[in-house]
Protein backbone atom coordinates (compact mmCIF):
# COMPACT_ATOMS: atom_id res chain seq x y z
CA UNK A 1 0.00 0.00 0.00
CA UNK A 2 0.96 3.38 -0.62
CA UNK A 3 2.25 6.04 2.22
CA UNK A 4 2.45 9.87 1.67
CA UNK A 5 3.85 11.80 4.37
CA UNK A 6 2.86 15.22 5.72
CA UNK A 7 4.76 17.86 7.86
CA UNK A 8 4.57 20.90 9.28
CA UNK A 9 7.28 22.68 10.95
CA UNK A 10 7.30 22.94 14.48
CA UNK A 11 4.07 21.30 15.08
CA UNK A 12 3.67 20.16 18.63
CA UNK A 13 2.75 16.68 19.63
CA UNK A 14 3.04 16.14 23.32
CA UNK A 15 3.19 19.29 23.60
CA UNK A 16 6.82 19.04 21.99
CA UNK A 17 7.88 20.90 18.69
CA UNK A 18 8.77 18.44 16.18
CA UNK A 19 11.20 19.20 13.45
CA UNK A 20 10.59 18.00 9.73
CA UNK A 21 13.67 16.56 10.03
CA UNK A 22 12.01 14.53 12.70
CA UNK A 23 8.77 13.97 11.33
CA UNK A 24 10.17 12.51 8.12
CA UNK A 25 12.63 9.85 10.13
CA UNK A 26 8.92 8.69 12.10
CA UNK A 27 6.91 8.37 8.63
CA UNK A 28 10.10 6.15 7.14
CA UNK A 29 10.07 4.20 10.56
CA UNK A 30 6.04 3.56 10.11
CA UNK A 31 6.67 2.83 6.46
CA UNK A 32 9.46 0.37 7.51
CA UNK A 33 7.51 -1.45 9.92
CA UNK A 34 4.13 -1.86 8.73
CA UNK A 35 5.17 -2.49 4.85
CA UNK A 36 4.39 0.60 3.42
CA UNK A 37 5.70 1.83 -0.36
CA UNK A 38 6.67 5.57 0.66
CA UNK A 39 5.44 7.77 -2.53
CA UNK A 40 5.39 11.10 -1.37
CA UNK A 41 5.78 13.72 1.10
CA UNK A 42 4.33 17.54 1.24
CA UNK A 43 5.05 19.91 3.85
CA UNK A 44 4.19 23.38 5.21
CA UNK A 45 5.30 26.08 7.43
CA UNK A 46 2.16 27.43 9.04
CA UNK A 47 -1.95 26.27 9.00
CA UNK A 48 -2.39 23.41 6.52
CA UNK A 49 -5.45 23.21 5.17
CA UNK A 50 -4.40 26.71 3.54
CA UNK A 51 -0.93 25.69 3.11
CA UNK A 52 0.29 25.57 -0.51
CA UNK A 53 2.26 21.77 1.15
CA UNK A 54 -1.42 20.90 1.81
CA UNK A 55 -2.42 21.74 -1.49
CA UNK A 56 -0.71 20.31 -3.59
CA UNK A 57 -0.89 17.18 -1.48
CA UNK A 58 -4.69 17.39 -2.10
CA UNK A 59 -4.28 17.85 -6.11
CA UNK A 60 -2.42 15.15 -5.58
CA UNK A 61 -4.88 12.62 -3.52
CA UNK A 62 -7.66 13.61 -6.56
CA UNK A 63 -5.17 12.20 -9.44
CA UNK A 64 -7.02 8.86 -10.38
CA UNK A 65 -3.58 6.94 -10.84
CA UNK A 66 -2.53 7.59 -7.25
CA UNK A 67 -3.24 4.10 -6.48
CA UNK A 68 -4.50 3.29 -2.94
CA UNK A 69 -2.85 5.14 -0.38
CA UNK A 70 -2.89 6.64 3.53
CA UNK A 71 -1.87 10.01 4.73
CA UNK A 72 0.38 9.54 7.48
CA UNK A 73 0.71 12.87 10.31
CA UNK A 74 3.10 12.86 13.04
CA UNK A 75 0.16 14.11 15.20
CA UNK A 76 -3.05 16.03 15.12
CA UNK A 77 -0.70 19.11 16.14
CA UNK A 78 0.15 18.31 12.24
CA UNK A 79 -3.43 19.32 10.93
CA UNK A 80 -3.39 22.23 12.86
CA UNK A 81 -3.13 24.25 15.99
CA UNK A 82 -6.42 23.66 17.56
CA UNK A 83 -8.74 20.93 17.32
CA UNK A 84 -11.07 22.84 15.11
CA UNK A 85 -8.44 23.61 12.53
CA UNK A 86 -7.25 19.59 12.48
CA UNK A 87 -10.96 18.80 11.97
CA UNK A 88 -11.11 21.05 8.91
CA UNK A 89 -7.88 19.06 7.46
CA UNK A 90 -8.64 15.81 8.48
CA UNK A 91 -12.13 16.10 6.53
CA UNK A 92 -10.63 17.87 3.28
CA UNK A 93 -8.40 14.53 3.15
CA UNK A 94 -11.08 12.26 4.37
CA UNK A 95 -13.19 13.91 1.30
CA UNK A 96 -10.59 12.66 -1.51
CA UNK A 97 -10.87 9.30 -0.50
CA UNK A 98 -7.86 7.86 1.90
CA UNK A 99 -7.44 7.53 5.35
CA UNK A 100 -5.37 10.07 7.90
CA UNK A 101 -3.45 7.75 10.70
CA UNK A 102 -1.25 8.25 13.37
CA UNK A 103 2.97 7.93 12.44
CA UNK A 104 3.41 6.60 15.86
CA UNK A 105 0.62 3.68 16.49
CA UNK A 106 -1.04 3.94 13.05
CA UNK A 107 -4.28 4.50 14.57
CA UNK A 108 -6.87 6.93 12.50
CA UNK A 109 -6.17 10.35 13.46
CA UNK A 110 -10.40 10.63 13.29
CA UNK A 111 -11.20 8.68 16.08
CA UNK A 112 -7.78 10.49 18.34
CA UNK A 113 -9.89 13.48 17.15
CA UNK A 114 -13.26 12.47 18.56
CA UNK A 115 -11.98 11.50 22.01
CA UNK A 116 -9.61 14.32 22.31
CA UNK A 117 -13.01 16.70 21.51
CA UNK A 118 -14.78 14.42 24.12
CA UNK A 119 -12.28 14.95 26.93
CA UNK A 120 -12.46 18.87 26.24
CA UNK A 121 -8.79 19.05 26.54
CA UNK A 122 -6.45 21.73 25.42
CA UNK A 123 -7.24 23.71 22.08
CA UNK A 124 -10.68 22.91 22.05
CA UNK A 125 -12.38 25.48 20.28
CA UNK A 126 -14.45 28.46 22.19
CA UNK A 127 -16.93 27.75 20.17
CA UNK A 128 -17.75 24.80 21.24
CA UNK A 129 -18.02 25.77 24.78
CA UNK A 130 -20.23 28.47 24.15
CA UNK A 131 -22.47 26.45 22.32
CA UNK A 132 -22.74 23.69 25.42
CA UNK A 133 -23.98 26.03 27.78
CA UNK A 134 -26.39 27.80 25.21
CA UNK A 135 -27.28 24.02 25.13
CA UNK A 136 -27.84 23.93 29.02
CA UNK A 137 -29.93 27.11 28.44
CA UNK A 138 -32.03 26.08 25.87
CA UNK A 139 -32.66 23.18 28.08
CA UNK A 140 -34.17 25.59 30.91
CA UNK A 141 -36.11 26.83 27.86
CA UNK A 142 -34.42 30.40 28.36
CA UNK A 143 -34.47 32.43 24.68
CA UNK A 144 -31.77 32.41 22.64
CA UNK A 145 -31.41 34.90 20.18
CA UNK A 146 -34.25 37.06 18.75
CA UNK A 147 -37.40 35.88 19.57
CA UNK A 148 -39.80 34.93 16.85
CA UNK A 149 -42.54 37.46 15.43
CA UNK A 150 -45.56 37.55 17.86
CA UNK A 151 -43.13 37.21 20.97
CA UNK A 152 -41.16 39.13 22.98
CA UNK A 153 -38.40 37.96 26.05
CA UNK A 154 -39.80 38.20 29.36
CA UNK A 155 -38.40 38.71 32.62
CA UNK A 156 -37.65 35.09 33.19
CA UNK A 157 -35.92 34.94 29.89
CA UNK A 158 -39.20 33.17 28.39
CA UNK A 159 -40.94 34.00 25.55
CA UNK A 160 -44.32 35.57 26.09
CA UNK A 161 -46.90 37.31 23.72
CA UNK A 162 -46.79 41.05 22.00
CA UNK A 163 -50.32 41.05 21.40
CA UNK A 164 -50.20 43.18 18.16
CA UNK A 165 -48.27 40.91 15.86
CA UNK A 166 -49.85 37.57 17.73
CA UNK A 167 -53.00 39.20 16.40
CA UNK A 168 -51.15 39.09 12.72
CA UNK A 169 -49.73 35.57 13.23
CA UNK A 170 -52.88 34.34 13.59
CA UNK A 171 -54.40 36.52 10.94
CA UNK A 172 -51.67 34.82 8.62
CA UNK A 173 -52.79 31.58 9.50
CA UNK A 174 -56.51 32.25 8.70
CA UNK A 175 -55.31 34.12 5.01
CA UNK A 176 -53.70 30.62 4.84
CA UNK A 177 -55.87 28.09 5.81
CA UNK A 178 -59.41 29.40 6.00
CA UNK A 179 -59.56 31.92 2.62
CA UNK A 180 -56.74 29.72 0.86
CA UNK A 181 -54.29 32.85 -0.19
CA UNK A 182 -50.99 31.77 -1.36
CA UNK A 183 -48.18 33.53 0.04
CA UNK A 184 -47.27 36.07 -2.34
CA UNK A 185 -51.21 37.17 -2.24
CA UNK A 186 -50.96 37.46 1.91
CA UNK A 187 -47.53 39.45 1.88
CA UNK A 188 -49.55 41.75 -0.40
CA UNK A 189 -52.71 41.98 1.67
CA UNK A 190 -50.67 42.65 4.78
CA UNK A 191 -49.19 45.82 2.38
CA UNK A 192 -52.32 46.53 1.26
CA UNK A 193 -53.49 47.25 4.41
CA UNK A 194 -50.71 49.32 5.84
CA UNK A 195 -49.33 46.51 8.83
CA UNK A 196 -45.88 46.92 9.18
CA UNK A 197 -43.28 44.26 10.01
CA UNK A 198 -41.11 44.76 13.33
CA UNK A 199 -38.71 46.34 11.76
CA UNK A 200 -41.44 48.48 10.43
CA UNK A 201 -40.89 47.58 6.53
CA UNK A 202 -43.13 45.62 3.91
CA UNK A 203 -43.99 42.33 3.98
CA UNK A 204 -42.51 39.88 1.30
CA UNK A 205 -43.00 36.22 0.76
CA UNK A 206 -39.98 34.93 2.68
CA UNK A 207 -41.27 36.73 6.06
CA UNK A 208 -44.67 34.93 5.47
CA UNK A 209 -43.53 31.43 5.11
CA UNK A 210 -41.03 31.87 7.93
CA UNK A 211 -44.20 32.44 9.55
CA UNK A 212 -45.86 30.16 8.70
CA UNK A 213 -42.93 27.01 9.08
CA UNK A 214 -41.87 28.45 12.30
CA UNK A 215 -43.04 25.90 15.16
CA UNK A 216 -42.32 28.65 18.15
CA UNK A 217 -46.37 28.86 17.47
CA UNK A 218 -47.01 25.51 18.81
CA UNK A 219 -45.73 26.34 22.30
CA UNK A 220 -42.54 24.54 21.70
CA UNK A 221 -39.03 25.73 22.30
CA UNK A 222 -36.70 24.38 20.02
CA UNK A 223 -33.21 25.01 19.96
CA UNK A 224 -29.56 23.15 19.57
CA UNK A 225 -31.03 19.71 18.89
CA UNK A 226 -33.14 20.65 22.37
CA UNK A 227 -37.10 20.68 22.28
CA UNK A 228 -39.35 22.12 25.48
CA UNK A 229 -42.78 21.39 25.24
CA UNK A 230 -45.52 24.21 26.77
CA UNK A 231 -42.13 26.56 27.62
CA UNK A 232 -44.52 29.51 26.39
CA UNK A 233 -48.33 30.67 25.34
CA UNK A 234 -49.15 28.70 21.47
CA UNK A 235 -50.56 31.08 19.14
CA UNK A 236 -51.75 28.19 16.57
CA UNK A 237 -53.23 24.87 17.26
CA UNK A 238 -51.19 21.83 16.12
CA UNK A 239 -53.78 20.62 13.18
CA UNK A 240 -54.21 23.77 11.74
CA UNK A 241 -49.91 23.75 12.07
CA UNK A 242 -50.23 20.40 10.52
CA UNK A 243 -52.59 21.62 7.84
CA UNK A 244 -50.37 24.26 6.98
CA UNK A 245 -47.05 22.14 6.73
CA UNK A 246 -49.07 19.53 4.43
CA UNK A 247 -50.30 22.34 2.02
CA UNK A 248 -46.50 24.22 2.09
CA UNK A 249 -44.92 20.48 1.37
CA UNK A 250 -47.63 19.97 -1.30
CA UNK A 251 -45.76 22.65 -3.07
CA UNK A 252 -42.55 21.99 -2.17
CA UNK A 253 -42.89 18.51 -3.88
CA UNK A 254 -43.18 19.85 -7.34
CA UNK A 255 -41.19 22.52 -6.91
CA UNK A 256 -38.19 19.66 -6.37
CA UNK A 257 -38.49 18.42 -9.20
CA UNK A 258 -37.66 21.69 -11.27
CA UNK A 259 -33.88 22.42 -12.60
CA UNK A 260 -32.69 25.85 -11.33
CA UNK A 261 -31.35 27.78 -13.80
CA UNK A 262 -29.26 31.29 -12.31
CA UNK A 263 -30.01 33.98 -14.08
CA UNK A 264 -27.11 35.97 -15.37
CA UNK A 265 -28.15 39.86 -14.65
CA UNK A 266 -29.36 39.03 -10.94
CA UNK A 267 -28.35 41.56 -8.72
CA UNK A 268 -27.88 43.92 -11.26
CA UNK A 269 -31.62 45.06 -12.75
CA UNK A 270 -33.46 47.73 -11.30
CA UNK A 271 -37.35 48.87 -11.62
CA UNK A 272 -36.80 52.25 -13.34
CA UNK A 273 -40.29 52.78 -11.52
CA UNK A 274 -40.23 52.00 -7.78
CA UNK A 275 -36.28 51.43 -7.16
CA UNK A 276 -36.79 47.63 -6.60
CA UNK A 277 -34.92 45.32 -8.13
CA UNK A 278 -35.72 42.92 -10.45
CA UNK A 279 -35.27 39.37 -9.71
CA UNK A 280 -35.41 36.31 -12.11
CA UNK A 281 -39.04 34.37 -12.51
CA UNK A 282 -39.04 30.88 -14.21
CA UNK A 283 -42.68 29.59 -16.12
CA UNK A 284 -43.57 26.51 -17.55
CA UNK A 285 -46.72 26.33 -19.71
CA UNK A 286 -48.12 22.78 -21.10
CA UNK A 287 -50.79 22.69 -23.49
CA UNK A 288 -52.49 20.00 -26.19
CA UNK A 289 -53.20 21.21 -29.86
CA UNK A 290 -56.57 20.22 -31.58
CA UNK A 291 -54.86 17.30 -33.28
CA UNK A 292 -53.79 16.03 -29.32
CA UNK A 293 -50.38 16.47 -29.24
CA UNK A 294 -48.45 17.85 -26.32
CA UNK A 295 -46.29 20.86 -25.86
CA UNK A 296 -44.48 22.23 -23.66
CA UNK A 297 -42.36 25.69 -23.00
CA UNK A 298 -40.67 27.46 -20.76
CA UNK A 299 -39.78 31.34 -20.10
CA UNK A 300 -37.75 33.26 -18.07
CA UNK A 301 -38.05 37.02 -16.96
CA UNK A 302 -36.56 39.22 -14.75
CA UNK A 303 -39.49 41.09 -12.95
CA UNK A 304 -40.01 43.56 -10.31
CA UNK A 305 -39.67 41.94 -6.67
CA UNK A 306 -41.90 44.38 -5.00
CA UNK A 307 -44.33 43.01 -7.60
CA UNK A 308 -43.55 39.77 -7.39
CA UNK A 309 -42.84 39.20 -3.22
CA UNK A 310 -45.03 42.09 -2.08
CA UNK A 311 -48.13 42.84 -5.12
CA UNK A 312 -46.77 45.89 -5.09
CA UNK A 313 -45.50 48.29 -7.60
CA UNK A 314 -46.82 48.14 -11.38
CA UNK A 315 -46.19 45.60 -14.03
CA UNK A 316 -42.81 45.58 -14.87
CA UNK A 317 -41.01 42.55 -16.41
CA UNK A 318 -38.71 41.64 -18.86
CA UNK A 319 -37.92 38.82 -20.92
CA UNK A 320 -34.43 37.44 -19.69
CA UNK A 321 -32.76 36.57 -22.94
CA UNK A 322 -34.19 40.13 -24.56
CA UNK A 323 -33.22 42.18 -21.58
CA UNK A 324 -29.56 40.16 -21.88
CA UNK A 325 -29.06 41.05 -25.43
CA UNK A 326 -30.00 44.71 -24.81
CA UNK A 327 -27.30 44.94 -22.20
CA UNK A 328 -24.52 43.38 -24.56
CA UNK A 329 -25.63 46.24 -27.28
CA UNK A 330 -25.15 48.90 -24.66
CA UNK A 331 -21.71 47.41 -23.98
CA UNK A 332 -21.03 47.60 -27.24
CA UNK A 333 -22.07 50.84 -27.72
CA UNK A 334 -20.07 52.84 -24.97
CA UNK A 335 -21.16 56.39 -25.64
CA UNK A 336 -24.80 55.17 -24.31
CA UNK A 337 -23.43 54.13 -20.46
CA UNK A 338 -23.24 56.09 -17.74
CA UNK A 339 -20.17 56.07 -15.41
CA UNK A 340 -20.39 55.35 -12.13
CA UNK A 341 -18.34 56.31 -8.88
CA UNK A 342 -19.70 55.79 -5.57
CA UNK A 343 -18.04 57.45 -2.04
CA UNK A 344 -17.16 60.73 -3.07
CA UNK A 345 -13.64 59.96 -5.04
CA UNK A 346 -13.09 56.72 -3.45
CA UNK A 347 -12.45 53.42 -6.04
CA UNK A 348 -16.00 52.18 -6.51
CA UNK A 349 -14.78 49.05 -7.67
CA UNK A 350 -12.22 48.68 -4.89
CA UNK A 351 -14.87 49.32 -2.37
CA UNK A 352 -17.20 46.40 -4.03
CA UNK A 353 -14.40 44.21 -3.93
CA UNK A 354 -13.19 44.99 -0.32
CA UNK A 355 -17.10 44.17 0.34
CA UNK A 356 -16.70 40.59 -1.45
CA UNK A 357 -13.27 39.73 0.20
CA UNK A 358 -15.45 40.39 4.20
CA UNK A 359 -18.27 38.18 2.76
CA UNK A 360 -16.39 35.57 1.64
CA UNK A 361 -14.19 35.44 5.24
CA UNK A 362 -17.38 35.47 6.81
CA UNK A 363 -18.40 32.37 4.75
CA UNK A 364 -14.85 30.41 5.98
CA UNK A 365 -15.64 31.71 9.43
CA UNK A 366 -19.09 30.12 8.95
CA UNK A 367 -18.40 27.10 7.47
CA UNK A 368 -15.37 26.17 10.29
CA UNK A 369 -18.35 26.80 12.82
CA UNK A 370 -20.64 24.08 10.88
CA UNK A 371 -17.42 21.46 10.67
CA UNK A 372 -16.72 21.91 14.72
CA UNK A 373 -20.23 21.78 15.81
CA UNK A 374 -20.20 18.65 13.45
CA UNK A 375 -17.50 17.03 14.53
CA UNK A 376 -18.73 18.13 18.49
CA UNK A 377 -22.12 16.70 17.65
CA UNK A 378 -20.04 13.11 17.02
CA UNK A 379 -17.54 12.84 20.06
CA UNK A 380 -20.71 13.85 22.42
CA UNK A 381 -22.36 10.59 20.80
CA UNK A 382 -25.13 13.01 19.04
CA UNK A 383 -24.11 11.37 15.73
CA UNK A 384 -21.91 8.43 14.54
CA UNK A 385 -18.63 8.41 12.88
CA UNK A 386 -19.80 7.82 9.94
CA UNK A 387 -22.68 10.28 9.83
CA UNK A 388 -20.11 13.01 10.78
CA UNK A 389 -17.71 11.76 7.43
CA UNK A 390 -20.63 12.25 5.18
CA UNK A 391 -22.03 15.45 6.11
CA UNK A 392 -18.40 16.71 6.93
CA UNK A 393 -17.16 15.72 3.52
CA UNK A 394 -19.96 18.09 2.02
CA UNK A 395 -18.26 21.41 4.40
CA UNK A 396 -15.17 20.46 3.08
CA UNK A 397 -15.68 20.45 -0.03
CA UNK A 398 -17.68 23.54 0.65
CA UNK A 399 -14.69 25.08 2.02
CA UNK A 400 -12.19 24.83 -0.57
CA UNK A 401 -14.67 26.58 -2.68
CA UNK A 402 -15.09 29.15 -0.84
CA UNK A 403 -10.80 29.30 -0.42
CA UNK A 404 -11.19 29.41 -3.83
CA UNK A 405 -13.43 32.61 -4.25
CA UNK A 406 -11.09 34.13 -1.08
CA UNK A 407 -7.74 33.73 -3.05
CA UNK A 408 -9.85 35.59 -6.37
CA UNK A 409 -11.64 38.11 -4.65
CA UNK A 410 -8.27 39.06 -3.14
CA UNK A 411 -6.64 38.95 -6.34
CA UNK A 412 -9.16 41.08 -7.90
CA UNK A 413 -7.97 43.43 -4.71
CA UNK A 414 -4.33 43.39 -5.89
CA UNK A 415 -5.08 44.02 -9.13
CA UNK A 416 -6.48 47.59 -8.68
CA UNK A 417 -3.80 48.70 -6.44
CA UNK A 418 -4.18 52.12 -8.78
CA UNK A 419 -6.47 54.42 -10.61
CA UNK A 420 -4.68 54.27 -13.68
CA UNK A 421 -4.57 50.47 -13.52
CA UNK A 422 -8.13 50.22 -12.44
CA UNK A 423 -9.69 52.33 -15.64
CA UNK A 424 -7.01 50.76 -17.76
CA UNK A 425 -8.59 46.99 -16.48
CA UNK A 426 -11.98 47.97 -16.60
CA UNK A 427 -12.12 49.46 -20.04
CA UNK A 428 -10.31 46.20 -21.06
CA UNK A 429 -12.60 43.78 -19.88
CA UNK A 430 -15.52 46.02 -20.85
CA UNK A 431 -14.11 45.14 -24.48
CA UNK A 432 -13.32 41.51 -23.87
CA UNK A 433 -16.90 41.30 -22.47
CA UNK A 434 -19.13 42.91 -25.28
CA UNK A 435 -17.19 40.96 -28.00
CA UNK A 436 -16.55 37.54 -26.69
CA UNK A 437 -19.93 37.17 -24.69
CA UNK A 438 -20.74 34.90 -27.14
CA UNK A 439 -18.03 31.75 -26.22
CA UNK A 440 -17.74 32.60 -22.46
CA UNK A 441 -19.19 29.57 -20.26
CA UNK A 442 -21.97 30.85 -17.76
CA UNK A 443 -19.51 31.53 -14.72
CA UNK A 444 -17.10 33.73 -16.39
CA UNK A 445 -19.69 35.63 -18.31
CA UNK A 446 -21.46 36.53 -15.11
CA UNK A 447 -18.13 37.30 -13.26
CA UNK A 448 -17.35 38.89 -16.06
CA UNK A 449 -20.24 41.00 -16.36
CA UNK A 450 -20.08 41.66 -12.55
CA UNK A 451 -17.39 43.02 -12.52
CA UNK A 452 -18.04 45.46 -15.51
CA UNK A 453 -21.59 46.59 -14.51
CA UNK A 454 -22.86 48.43 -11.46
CA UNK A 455 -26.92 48.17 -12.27
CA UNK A 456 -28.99 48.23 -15.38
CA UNK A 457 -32.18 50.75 -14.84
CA UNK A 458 -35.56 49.46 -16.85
CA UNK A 459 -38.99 50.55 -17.73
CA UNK A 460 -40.67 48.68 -20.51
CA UNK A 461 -38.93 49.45 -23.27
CA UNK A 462 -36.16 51.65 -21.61
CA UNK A 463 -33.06 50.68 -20.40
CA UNK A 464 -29.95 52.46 -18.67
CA UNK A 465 -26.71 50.49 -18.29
CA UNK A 466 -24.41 52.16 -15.13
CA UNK A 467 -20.59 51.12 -15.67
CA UNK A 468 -18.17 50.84 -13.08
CA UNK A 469 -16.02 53.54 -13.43
């Protein structure tokens, strides 16, 4: 079988540093002893799974003629500095197929993981304490959080009623159930008629089925895995609850079946009229001609979301692949844009881009907080092993996309590091853009275009494109 080796400088394992140099003698050692074919070794400096040693080790583990192999670590202290760091690792290798064991006793470096995690010993992540005594609260039925429309926290840190908006909870529930109004057609009545949210804005259709799923109504606390029954006052009765969920899943079944196709100006289109913007809107039409045969079509719009989430606003929607080709003629056509600068004389671009690098670190913060509460979930006996590898595989995978978008969005930062250089790269991929649109694949184009346009104003037959400038 094969071996490939990995070290990290300095990593502690009994609380020792271990050299390379040391590491490397081990692996041969384990190799030596337990019949191993030594193919490989990668190593790193600091954190691995962002190491470029880690890496390439992973590029590696993904060739299809690597042949059968284990990853062999002096120690967890080799996968990183804390536990929730190793778990990270230990999953992104897990993910390409081989397993991660111990230099010293060849045991898998998963299950030192788990009972490590279970013993709460050194380098366990804050995180995870935190989240055990939120667990101990939730237990006691104390909030957590913001409590759900129709409820406020009370002195004992338990929900109880605002009457106002339990008055509109239950009104939703009657809209629902008793005059049979979908959920776009409530969002508008409750607009219609002037109710504001908490935040005192308009309704929309994600706010109503929220609503509507949310089983805080039932009288139930649910929290962290943990469920108290009758911790506060219910505002709906569990069968018309029940009713609701079976009419909401009765929808949700056909909508599974349905391919999701992005749409490639979303985030960009504006309603010329109320300031909305407009989001994308698939329909499907089947019909039978006289002579019984059957059709089928489908179209695809961008239209106005306060129309569409709120019935507000007039009727204002576009034809996707008409609206598309309008935007690529006012690319082409660069006298007809407007430029656009944003913060006084500050890089509008820049500032976008600065934007996108703190989203995407908020997405690896995110997704390291979803692998640890995983992996926590598995050495408290929540979940098995093997439960833990296959949703933990998913993060993982997660996560070196989102590395990925990191490492671009930063580049994209780099890139601009002057005014000159920033007009000189926009005007060239404005050019690239309006004449290769054509043969770019889906992703680029829309990165492309992203990048390119700030918004695109419409009104029927109107249309405004706003460059980046």
């Amino acid at each position: 079988m094969n071996a490939i080796g990995y070290f990290v400088e300095g990593a502690k394992r009994n609380g020792m540093r271990r050299s390379v140099g040391d590491q490397n003698r081990t692996f041969l050692d384990f190799c030596a002893q337990r019949g191993f074919e030594a193919v490989g070794t990668f190593q790193d400096i600091g954190a691995a799974d962002t190491g470029p040693g880690f890496q390439q080790m992973l590029a590696f583990l993904q060739r299809n003629d690597r042949g059968f192999a284990v990853v062999v670590a002096d120690s967890l202290g080799v996968l990183g500095t804390d536990l929730g760091q190793s778990a990270i690792a230990l999953l992104q290798l897990e993910s390409a197929g081989v397993r991660v064991v111990s230099a010293h006793n060849g045991t898998e470096l998963a299950k030192e993981l788990l009972e490590t995690w279970a013993d709460r010993g050194e380098g366990t992540p804050v995180s995870e304490r935190v989240r055990s005594a939120m667990r101990k609260k939730a237990v006691r039925g104390e909030v957590l959080g913001r409590p759900p429309y129709g409820y406020q926290v009370g002195p004992r840190r338990r929900l109880e009623l605002v009457p106002d908006e339990a008055l509109i909870v239950r009104y939703i529930y009657r809209l629902y159930l008793q005059e049979e109004m979908g959920i776009r057609k409530i969002a508008g009545q409750l607009n219609s008629e002037n109710i504001p949210t908490r935040r005192g804005g308009r309704w929309s259709m994600v706010t109503v089925r929220d609503i509507l799923r949310n089983r805080s109504y039932l009288g139930t606390y649910t929290r962290f895995g943990v469920k108290v029954a009758g911790s506060h006052p219910p505002l709906v009765s569990p069968e018309d609850f029940r009713r609701v969920q079976d009419r909401l899943q009765s929808h949700q079944v056909s909508e599974r079946t349905r391919t999701v196709t992005p749409f490639l100006l979303s985030g960009l289109v504006y309603c010329g009229r109320c300031g909305n913007r407009l989001i994308g809107v698939s329909r499907r039409q089947k019909w039978t001609t006289k002579a019984g045969e059957e059709h089928s079509a489908a179209y695809r719009y961008y239209q106005c979301e306060s129309r569409t989430n709120q019935s507000t606003c007039e009727y204002n929607t576009q034809r996707a692949a008409e609206l598309e080709a309008r935007v690529r003629a006012l690319l082409l056509d660069d006298s007809s844009a407007t430029r656009v600068r944003r913060a006084g004389n500050t890089d509008s671009y820049l500032l976008d881009v600065a934007t996108q690098v703190e989203k995407v670190e908020a997405r690896v913060r995110k997704n390291r907080r979803e692998i640890e509460e995983l992996v926590a979930d598995t050495a408290h006996g929540h979940i098995s092993l093997e439960r833990m590898r296959a949703l933990g595989f998913g993060l993982a995978g997660e996560r070196q996309a989102v590395l990925g978008d990191l490492a671009a969005a930063r580049a994209r930062v780099a890139a601009h590091e002057s005014e000159a250089e920033r007009r000189k790269h926009l005007e060239d991929s404005r050019q690239r853009l309006a004449t290769h649109w054509e043969h770019l694949q889906f992703e680029a184009l829309q990165a492309a275009v992203r990048e390119v346009v700030d918004r695109v104003e419409v009104d029927r037959t109107d249309a405004r494109l706003f460059l980046r400038s």
